[in-house]
PDB file of N, CA and C in Angstrom:
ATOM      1  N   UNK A   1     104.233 108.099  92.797  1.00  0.00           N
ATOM      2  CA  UNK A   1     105.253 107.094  92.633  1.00  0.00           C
ATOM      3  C   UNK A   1     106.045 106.995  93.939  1.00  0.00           C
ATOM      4  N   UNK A   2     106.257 105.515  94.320  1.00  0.00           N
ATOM      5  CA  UNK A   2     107.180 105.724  95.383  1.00  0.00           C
ATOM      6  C   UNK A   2     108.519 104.717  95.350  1.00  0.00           C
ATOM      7  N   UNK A   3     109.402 105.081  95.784  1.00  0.00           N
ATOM      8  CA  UNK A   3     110.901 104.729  95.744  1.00  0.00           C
ATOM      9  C   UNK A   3     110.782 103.177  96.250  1.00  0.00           C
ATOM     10  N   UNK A   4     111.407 102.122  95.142  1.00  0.00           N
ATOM     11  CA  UNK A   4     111.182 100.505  96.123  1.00  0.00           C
ATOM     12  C   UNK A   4     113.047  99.580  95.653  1.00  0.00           C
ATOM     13  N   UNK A   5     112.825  98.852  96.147  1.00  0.00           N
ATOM     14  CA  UNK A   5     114.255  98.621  95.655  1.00  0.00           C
ATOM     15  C   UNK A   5     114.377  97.331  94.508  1.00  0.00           C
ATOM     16  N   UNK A   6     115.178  96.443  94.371  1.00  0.00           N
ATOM     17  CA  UNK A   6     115.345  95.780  93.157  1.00  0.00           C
ATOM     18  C   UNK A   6     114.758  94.796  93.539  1.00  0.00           C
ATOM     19  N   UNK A   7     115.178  94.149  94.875  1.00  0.00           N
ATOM     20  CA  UNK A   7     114.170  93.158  94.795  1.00  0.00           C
ATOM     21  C   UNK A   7     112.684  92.894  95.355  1.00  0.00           C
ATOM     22  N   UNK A   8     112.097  94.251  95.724  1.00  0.00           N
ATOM     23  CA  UNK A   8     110.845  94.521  96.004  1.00  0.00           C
ATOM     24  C   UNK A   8     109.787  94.477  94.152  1.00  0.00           C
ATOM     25  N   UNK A   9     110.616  95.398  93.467  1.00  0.00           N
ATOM     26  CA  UNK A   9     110.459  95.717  91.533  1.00  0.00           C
ATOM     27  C   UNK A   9     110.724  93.646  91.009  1.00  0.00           C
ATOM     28  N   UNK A  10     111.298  93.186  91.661  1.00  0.00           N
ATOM     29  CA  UNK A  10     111.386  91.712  90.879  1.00  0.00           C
ATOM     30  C   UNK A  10     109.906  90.705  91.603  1.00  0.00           C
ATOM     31  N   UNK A  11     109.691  90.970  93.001  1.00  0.00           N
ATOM     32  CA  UNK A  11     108.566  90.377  93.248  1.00  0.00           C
ATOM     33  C   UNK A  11     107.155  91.143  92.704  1.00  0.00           C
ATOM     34  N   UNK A  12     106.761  92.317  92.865  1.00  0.00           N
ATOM     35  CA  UNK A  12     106.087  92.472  91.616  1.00  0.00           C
ATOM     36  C   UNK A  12     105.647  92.775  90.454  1.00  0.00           C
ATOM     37  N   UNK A  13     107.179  92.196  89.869  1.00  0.00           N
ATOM     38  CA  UNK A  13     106.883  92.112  88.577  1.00  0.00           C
ATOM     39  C   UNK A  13     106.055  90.389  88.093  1.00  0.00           C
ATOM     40  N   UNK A  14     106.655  89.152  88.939  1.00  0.00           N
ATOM     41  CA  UNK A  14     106.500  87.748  89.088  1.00  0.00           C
ATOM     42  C   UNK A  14     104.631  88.037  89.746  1.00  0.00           C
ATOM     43  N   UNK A  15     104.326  88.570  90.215  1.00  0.00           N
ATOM     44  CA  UNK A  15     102.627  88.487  90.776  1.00  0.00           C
ATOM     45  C   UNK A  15     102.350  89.682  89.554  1.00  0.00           C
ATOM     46  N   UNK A  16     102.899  90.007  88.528  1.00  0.00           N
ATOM     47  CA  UNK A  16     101.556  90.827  87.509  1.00  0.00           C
ATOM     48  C   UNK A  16     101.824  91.929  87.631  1.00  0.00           C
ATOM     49  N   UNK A  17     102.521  92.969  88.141  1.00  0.00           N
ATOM     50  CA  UNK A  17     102.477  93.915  87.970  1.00  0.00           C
ATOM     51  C   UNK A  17     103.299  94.174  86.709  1.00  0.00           C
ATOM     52  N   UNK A  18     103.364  95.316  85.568  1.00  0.00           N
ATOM     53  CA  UNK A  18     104.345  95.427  84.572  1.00  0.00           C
ATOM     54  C   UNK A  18     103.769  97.342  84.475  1.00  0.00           C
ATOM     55  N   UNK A  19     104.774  97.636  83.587  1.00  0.00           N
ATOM     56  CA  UNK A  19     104.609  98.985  83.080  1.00  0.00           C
ATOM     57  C   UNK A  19     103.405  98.855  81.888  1.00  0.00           C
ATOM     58  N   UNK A  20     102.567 100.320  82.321  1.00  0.00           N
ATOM     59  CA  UNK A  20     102.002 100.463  80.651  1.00  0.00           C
ATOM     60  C   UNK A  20     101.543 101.964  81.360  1.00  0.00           C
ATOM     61  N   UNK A  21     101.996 102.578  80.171  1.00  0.00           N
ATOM     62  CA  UNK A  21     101.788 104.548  80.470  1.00  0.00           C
ATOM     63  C   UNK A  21     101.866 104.747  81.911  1.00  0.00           C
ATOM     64  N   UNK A  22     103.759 104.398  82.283  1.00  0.00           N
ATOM     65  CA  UNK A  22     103.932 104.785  83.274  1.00  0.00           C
ATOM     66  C   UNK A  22     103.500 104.305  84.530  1.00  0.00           C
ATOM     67  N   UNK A  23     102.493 103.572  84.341  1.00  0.00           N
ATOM     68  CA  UNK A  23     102.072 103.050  85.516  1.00  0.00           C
ATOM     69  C   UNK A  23     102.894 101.016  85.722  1.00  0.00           C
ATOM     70  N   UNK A  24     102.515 101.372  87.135  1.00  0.00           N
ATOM     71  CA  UNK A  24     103.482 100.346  87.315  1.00  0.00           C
ATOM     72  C   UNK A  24     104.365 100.062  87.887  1.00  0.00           C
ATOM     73  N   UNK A  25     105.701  99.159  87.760  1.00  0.00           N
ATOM     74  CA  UNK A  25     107.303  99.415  88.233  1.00  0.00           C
ATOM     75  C   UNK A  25     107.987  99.868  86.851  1.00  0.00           C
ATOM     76  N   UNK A  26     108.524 100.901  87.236  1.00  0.00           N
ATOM     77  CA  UNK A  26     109.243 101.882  86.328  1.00  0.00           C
ATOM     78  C   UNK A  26     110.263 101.893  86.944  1.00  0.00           C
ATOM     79  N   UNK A  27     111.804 101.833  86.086  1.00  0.00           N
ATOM     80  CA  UNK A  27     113.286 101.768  86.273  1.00  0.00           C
ATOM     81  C   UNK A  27     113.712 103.191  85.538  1.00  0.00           C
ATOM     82  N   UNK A  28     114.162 103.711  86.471  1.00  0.00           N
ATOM     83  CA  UNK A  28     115.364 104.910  85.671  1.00  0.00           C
ATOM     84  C   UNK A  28     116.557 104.709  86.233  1.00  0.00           C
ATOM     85  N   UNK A  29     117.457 105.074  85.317  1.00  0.00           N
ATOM     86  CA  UNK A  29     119.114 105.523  85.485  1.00  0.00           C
ATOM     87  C   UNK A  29     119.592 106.365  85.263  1.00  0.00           C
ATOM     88  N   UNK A  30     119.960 107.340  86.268  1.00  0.00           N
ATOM     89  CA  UNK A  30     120.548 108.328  86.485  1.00  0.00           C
ATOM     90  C   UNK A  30     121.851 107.982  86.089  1.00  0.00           C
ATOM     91  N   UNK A  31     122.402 108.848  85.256  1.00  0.00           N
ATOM     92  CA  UNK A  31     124.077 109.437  84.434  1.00  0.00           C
ATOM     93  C   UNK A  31     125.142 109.641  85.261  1.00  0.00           C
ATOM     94  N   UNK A  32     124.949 109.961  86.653  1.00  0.00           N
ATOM     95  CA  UNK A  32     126.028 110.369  87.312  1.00  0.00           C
ATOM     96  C   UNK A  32     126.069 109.062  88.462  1.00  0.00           C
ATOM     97  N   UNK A  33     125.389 108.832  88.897  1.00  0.00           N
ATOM     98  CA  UNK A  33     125.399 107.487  89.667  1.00  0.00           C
ATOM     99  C   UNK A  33     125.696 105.945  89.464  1.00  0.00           C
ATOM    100  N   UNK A  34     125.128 105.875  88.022  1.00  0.00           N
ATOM    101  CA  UNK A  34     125.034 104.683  87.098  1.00  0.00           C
ATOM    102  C   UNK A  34     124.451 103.450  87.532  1.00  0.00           C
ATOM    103  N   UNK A  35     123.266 103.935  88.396  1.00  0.00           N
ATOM    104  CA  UNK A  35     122.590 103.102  89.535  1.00  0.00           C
ATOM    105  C   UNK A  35     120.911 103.468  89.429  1.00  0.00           C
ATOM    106  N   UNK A  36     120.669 102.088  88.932  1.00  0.00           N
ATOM    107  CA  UNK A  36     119.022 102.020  88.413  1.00  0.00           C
ATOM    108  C   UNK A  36     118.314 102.244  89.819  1.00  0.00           C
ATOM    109  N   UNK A  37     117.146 103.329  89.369  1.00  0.00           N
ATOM    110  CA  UNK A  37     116.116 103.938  90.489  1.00  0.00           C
ATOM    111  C   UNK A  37     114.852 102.635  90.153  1.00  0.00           C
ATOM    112  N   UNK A  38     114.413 102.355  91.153  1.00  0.00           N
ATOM    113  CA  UNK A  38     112.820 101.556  91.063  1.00  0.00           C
ATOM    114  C   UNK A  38     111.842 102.518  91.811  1.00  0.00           C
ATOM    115  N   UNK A  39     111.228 102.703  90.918  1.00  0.00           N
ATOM    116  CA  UNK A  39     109.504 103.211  91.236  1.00  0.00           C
ATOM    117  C   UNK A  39     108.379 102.297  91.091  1.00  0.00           C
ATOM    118  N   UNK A  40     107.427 102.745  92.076  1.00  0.00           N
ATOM    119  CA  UNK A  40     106.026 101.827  91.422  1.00  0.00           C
ATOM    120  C   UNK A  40     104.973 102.725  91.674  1.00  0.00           C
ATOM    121  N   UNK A  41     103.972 102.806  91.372  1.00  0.00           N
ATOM    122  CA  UNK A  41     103.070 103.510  90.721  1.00  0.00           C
ATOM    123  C   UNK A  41     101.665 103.468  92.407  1.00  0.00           C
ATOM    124  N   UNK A  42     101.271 104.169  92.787  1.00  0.00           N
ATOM    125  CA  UNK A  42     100.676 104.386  94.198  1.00  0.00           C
ATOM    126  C   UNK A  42      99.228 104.189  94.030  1.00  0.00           C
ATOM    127  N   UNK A  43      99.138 102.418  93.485  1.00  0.00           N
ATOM    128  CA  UNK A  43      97.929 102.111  93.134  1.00  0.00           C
ATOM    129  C   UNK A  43      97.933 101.134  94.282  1.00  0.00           C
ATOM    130  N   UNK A  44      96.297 101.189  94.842  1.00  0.00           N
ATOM    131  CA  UNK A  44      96.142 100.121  96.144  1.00  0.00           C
ATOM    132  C   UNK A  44      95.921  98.561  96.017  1.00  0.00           C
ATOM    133  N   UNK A  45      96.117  97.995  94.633  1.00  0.00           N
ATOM    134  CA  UNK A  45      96.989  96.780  94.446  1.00  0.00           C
ATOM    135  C   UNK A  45      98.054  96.463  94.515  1.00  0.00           C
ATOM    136  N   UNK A  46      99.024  97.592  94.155  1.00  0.00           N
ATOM    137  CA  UNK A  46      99.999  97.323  93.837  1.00  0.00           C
ATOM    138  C   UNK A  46     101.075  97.774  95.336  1.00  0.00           C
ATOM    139  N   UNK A  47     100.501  98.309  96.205  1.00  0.00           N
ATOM    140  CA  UNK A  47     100.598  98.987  97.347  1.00  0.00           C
ATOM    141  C   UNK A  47     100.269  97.646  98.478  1.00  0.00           C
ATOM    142  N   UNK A  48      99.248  97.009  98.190  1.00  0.00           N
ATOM    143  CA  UNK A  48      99.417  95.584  98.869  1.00  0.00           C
ATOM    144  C   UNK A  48     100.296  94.529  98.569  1.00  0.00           C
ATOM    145  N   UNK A  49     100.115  94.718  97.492  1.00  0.00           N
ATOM    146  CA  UNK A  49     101.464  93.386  97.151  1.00  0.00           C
ATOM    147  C   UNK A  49     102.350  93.541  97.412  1.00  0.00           C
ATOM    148  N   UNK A  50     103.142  94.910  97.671  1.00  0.00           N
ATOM    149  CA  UNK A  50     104.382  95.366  98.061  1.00  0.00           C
ATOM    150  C   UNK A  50     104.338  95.126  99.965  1.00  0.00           C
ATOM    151  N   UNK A  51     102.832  95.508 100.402  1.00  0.00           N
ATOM    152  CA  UNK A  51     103.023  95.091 101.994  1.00  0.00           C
ATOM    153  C   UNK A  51     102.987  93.813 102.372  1.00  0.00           C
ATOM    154  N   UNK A  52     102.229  92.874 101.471  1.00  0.00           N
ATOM    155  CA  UNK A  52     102.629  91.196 101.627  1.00  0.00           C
ATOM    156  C   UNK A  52     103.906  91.128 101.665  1.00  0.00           C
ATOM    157  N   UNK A  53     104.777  91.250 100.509  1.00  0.00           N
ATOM    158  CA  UNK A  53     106.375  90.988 100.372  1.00  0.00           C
ATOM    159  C   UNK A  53     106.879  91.668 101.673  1.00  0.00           C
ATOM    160  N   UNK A  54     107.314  93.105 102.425  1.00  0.00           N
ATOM    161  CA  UNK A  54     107.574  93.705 103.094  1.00  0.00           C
ATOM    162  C   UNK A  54     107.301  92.582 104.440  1.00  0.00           C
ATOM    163  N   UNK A  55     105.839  92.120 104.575  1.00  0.00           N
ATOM    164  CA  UNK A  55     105.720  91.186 105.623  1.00  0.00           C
ATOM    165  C   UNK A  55     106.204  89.922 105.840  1.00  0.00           C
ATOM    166  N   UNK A  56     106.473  89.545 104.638  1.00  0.00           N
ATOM    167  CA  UNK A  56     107.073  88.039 104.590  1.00  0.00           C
ATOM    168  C   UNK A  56     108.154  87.905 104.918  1.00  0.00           C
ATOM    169  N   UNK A  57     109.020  89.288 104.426  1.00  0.00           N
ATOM    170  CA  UNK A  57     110.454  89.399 105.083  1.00  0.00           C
ATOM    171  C   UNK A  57     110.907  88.955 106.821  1.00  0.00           C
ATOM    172  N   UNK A  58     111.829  87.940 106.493  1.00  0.00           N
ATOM    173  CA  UNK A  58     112.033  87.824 108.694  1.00  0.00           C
ATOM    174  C   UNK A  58     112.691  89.016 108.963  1.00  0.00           C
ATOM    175  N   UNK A  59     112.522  89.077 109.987  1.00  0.00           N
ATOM    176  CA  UNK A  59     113.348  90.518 110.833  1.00  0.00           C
ATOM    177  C   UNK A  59     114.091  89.824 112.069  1.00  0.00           C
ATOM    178  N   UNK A  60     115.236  89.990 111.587  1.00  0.00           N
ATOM    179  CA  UNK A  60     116.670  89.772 112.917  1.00  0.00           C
ATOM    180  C   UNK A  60     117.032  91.178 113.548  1.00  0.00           C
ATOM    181  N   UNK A  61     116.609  90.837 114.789  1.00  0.00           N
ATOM    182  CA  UNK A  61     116.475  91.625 115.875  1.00  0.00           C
ATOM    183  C   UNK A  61     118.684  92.072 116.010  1.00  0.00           C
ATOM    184  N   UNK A  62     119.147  92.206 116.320  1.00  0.00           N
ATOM    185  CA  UNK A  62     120.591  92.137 117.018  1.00  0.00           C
ATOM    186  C   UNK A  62     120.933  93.158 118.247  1.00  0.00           C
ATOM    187  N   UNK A  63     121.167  93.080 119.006  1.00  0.00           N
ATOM    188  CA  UNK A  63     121.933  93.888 120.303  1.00  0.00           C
ATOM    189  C   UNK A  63     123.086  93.997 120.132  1.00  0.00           C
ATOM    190  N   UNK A  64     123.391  94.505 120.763  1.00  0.00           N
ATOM    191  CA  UNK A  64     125.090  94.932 121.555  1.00  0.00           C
ATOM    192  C   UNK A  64     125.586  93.834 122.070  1.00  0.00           C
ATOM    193  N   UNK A  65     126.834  93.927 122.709  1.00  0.00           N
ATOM    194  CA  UNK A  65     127.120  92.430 123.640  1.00  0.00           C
ATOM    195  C   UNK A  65     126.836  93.265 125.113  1.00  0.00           C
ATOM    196  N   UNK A  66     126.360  92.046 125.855  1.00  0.00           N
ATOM    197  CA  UNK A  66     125.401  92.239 126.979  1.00  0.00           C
ATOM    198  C   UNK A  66     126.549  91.925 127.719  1.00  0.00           C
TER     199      UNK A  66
END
């Protein structure tokens, strides 16, 4: 299982991915934090779809002032 965040767990849930015996995107909430964990399950579908999304993301570069 590896650690993804909320809106990584909302895109694939929308392309098919869902829970069944654990496998999947799985949500826990920890008692002392009160802040839902996202997991997904370290299957090599579900491991691509997460690197499509990851890639689609733009990346803003920023510097210092020059």
């Amino acid at each position: 299982m590896i650690e993804i965040n909320k809106e990584e767990a909302k895109y694939l849930r929308e392309h098919g991915v869902v829970r069944f015996q654990n496998r999947g995107v799985v949500r826990l909430m920890r008692q002392d934090s009160k802040r839902k964990h996202y997991y997904a399950c370290e299957d090599k579908w579900i491991i691509d779809l997460l690197n499509e999304y990851r890639n689609s993301l733009p990346i803003t570069e920023t510097y210092g002032e020059v």
